[in-house]
C-alpha atoms as a PDB file:
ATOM      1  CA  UNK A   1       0.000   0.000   0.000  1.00  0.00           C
ATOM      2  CA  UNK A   2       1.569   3.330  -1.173  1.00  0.00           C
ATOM      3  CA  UNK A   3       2.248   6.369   1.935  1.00  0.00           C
ATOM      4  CA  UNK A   4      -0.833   8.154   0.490  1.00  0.00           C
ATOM      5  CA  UNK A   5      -2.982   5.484   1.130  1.00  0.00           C
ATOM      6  CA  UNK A   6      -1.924   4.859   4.354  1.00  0.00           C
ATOM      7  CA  UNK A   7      -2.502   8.647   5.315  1.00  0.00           C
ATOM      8  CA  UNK A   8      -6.256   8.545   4.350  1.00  0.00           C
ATOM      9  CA  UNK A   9      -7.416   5.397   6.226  1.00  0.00           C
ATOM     10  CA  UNK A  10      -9.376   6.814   9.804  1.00  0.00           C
ATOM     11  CA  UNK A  11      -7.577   6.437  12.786  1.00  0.00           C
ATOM     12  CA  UNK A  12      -9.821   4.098  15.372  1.00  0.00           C
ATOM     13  CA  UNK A  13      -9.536   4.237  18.990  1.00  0.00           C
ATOM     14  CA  UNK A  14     -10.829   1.245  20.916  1.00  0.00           C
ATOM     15  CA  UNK A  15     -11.197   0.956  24.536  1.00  0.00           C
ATOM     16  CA  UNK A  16     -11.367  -2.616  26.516  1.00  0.00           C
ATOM     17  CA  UNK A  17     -12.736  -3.059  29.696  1.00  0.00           C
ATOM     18  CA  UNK A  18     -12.375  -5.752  32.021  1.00  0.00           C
ATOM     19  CA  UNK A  19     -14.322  -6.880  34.938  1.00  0.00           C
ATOM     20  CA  UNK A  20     -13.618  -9.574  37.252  1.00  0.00           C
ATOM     21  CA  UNK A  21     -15.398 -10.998  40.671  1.00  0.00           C
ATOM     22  CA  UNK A  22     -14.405 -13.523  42.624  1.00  0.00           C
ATOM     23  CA  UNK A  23     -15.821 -14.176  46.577  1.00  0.00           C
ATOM     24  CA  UNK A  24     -12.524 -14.321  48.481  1.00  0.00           C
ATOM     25  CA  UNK A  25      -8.892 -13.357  45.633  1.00  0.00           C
ATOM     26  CA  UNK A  26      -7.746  -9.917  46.717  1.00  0.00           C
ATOM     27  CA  UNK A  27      -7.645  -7.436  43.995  1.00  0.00           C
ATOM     28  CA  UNK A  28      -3.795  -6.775  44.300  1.00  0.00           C
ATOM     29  CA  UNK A  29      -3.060 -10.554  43.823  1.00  0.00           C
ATOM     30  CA  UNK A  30      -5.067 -10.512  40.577  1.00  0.00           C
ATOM     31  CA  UNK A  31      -3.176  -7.155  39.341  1.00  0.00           C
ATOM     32  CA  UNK A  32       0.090  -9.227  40.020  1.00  0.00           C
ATOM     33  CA  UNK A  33      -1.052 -11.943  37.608  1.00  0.00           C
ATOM     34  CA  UNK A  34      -2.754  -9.945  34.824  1.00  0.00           C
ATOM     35  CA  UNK A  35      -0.234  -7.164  34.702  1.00  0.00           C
ATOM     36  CA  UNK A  36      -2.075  -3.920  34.217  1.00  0.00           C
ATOM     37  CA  UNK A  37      -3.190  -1.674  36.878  1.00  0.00           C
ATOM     38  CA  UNK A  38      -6.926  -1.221  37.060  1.00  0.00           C
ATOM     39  CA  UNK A  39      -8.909   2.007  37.082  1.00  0.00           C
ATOM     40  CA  UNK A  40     -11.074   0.594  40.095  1.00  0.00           C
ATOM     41  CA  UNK A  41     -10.588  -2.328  42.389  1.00  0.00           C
ATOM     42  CA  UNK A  42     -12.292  -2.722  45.985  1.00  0.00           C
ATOM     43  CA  UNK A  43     -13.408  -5.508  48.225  1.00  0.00           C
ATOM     44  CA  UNK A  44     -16.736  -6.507  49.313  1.00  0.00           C
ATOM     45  CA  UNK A  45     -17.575  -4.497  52.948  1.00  0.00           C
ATOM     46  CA  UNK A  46     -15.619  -1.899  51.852  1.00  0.00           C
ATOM     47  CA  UNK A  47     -16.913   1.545  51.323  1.00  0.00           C
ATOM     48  CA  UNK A  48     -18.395   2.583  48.060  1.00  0.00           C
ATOM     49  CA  UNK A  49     -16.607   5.466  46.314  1.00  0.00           C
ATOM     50  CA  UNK A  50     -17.849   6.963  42.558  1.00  0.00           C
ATOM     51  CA  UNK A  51     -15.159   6.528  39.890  1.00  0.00           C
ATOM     52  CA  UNK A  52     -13.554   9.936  41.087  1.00  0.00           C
ATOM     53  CA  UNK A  53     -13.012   8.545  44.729  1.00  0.00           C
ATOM     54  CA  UNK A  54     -15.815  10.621  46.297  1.00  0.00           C
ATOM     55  CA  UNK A  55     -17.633   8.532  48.804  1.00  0.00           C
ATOM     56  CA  UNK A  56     -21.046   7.013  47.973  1.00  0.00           C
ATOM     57  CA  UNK A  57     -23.723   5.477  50.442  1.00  0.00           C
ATOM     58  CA  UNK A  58     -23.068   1.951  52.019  1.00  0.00           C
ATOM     59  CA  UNK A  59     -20.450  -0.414  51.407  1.00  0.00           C
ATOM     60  CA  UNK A  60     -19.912  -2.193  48.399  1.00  0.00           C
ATOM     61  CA  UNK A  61     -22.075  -6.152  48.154  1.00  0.00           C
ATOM     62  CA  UNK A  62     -20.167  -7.428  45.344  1.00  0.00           C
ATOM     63  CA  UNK A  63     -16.562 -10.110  46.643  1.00  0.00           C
ATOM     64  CA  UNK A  64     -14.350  -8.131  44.534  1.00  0.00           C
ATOM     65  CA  UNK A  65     -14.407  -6.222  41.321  1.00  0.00           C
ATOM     66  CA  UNK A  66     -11.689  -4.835  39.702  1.00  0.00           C
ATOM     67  CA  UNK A  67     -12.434  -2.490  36.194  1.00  0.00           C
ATOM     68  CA  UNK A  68      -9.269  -1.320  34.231  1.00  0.00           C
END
């Protein structure tokens, strides 16, 4: 495929999202297997915070979820 060709194509931007639970893992030992960091992780009985960190009502029901 010539340069020119190359130039026109659109660029794409994808974004992948993972979610795991499990009832008893912590969230750091799954980080250590997987490799990236995620965005969220907490613990079930822990606090519930919005995606910014600002506290939220109750604690969170769900073992463990982790979102990267």
């Amino acid at each position: 495929m010539a340069e020119s060709e190359e130039d026109e194509r659109p660029a794409y931007h994808h974004k992948v999202s993972l979610r795991i639970w499990h009832p008893a893992i912590d969230p750091v030992e799954i980080t250590a297997v997987l490799g990236p960091t995620p965005g969220r992780a907490w613990r079930a009985g822990e606090p519930r915070t919005n995606p910014k960190g600002d506290p939220l009502k109750g604690n969170w029901k769900e073992p463990i979820g982790l979102r990267t």
